[in-house]
Protein backbone atom coordinates (compact mmCIF):
# COMPACT_ATOMS: atom_id res chain seq x y z
CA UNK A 1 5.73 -53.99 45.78
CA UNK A 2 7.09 -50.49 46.48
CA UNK A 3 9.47 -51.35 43.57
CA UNK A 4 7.23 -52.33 40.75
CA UNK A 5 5.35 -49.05 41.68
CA UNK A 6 8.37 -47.39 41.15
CA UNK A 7 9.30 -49.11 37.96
CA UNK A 8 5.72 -48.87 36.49
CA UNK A 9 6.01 -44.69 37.49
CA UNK A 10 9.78 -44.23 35.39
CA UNK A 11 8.02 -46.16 32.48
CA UNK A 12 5.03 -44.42 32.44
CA UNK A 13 7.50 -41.15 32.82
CA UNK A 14 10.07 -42.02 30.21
CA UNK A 15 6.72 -42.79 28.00
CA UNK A 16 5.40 -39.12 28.40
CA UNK A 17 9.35 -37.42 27.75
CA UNK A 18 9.43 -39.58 24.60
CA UNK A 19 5.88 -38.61 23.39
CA UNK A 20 6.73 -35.25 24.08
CA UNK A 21 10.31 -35.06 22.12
CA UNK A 22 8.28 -36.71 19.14
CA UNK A 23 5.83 -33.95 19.16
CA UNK A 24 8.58 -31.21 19.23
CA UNK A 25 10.20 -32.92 16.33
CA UNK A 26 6.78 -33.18 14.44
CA UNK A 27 6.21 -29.68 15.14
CA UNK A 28 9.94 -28.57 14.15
CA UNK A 29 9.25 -30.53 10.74
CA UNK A 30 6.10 -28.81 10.03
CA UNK A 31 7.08 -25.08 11.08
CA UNK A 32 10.23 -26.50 8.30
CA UNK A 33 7.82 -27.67 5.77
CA UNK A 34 5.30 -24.28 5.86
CA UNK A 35 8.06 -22.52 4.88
CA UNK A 36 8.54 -23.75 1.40
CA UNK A 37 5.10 -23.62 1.44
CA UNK A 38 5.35 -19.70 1.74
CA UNK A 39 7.95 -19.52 -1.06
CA UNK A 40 6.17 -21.62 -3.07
CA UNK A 41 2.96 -18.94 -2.99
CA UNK A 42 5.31 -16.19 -3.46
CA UNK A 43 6.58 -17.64 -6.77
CA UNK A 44 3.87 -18.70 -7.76
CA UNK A 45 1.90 -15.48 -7.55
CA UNK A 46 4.39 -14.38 -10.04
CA UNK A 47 4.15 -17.10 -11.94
CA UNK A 48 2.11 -16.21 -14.90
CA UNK A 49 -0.55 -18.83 -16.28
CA UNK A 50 0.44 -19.11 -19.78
CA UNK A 51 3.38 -20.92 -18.09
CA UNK A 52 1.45 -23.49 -17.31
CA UNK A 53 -0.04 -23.52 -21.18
CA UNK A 54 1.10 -24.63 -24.16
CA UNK A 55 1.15 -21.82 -26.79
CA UNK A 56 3.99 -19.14 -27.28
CA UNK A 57 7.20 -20.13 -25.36
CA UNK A 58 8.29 -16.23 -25.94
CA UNK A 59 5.97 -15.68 -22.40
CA UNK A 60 8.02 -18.40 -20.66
CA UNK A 61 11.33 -16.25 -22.22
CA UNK A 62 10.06 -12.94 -20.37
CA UNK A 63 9.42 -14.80 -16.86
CA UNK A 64 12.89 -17.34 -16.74
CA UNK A 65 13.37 -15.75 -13.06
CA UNK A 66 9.96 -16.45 -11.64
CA UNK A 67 10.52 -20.63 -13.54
CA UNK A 68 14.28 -20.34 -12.11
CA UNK A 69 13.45 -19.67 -8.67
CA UNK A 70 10.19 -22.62 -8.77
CA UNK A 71 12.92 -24.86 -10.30
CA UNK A 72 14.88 -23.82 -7.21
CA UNK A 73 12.65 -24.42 -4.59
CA UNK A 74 11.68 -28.15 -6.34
CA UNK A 75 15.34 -28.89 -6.17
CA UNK A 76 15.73 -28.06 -2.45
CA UNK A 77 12.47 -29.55 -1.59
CA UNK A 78 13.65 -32.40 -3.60
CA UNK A 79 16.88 -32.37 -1.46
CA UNK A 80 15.54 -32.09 1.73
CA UNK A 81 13.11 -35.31 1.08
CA UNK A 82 16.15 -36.84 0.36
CA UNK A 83 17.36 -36.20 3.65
CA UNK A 84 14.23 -37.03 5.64
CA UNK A 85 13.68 -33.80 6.32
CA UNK A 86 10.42 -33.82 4.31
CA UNK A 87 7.56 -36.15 5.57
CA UNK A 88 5.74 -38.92 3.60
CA UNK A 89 2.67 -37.31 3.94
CA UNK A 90 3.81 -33.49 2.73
CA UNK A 91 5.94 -35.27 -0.11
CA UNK A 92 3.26 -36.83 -1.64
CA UNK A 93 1.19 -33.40 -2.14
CA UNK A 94 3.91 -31.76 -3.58
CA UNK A 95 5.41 -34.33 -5.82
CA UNK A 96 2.01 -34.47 -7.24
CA UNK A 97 2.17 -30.61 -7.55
CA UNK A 98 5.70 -30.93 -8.60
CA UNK A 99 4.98 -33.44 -10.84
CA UNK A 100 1.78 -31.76 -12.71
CA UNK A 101 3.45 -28.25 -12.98
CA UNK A 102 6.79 -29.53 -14.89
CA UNK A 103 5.16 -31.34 -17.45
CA UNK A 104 2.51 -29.08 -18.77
CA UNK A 105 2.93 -27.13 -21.68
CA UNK A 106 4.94 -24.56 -21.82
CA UNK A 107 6.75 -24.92 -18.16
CA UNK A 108 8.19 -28.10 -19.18
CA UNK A 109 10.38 -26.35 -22.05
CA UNK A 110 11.06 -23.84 -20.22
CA UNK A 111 12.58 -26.03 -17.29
CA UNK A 112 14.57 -28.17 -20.10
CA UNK A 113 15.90 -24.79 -21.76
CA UNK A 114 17.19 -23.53 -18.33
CA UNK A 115 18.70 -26.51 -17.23
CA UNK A 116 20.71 -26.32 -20.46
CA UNK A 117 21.80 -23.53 -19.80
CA UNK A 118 22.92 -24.54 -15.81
CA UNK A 119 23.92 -28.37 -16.29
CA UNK A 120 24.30 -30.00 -12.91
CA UNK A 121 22.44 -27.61 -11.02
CA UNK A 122 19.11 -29.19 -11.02
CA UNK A 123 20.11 -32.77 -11.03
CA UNK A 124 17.37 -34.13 -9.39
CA UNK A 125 14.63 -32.27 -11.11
CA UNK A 126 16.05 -33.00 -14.31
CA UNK A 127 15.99 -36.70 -13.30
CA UNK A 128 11.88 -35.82 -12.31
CA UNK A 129 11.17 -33.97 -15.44
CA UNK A 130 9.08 -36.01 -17.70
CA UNK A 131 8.07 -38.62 -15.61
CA UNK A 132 4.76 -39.93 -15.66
CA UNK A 133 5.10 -41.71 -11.88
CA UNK A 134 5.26 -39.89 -8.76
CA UNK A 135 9.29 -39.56 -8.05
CA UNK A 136 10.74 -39.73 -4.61
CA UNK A 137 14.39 -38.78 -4.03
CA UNK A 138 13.98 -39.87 -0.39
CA UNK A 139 16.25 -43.71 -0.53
CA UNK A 140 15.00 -46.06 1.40
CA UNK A 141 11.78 -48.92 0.92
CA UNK A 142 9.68 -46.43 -0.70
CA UNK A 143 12.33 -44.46 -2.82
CA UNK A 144 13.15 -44.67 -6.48
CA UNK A 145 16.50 -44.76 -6.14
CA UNK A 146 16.88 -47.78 -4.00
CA UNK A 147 14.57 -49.40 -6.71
CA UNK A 148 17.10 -48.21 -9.33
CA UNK A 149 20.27 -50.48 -6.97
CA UNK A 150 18.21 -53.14 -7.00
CA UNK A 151 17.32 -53.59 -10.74
């Protein structure tokens, strides 16, 4: 009896240790995603609108190290997902985000002329660019590139 006691007490603690190593790792991934979240409102407040607008690319021309560094930060967020470091749930706001800011107006050019000009540096971006789906660089059941083996 004294045993099963015993046995139900080390579950019970190994239980708690695990819980607790999950939520160290779930806060370690968060205090990992808020930071691109910081540099993302730091470029972005320099970021002027008529990026986002179609009109006169000659705007876009004067700002290329404001787009650079957002093009950047998508690539490394981009890489990180792809790694796992990202989570399902914070991927899927910023893809969206991603997403909508590389294909409007005047951003999108912008992007394409500046990866001209650096071939190879934004790979994965320029794979993202122009897509009308939601793209995940993260492999695996839910990411586009183990869809792309299969087919």
């Amino acid at each position: 009896m004294l045993e099963s006691i015993a046995s139900v007490a080390t579950a019970i603690g190994v239980a708690i240790a695990a819980m607790g190593i999950w939520q160290g790792r779930r806060t370690e991934q968060l205090q990992f995603e808020l930071t691109f979240t910081e540099r993302y409102r730091v470029i972005s407040d320099r970021l002027p609108l008529v990026t986002l607008q179609s009109g006169d690319l000659s705007a876009t021309e004067d700002h290329e190290r404001e787009i650079f560094d957002y093009m950047e930060l998508c690539e490394e967020q981009m890489h990180y997902r792809a790694h796992n470091r990202i989570s399902s749930a914070t991927w899927a706001d910023w893809s969206i985000g991603i997403q909508r800011n590389l294909n409007q107006g005047n951003m999108h050019q912008a992007c394409t002329r500046l990866m001209n000009k650096s071939p190879h540096r934004f790979d994965r971006l320029a794979e993202a660019l122009g897509e009308d789906e939601v793209w995940d660089p993260r492999p695996g059941f839910f990411g586009r590139i183990e869809a792309r083996i299969k087919s």
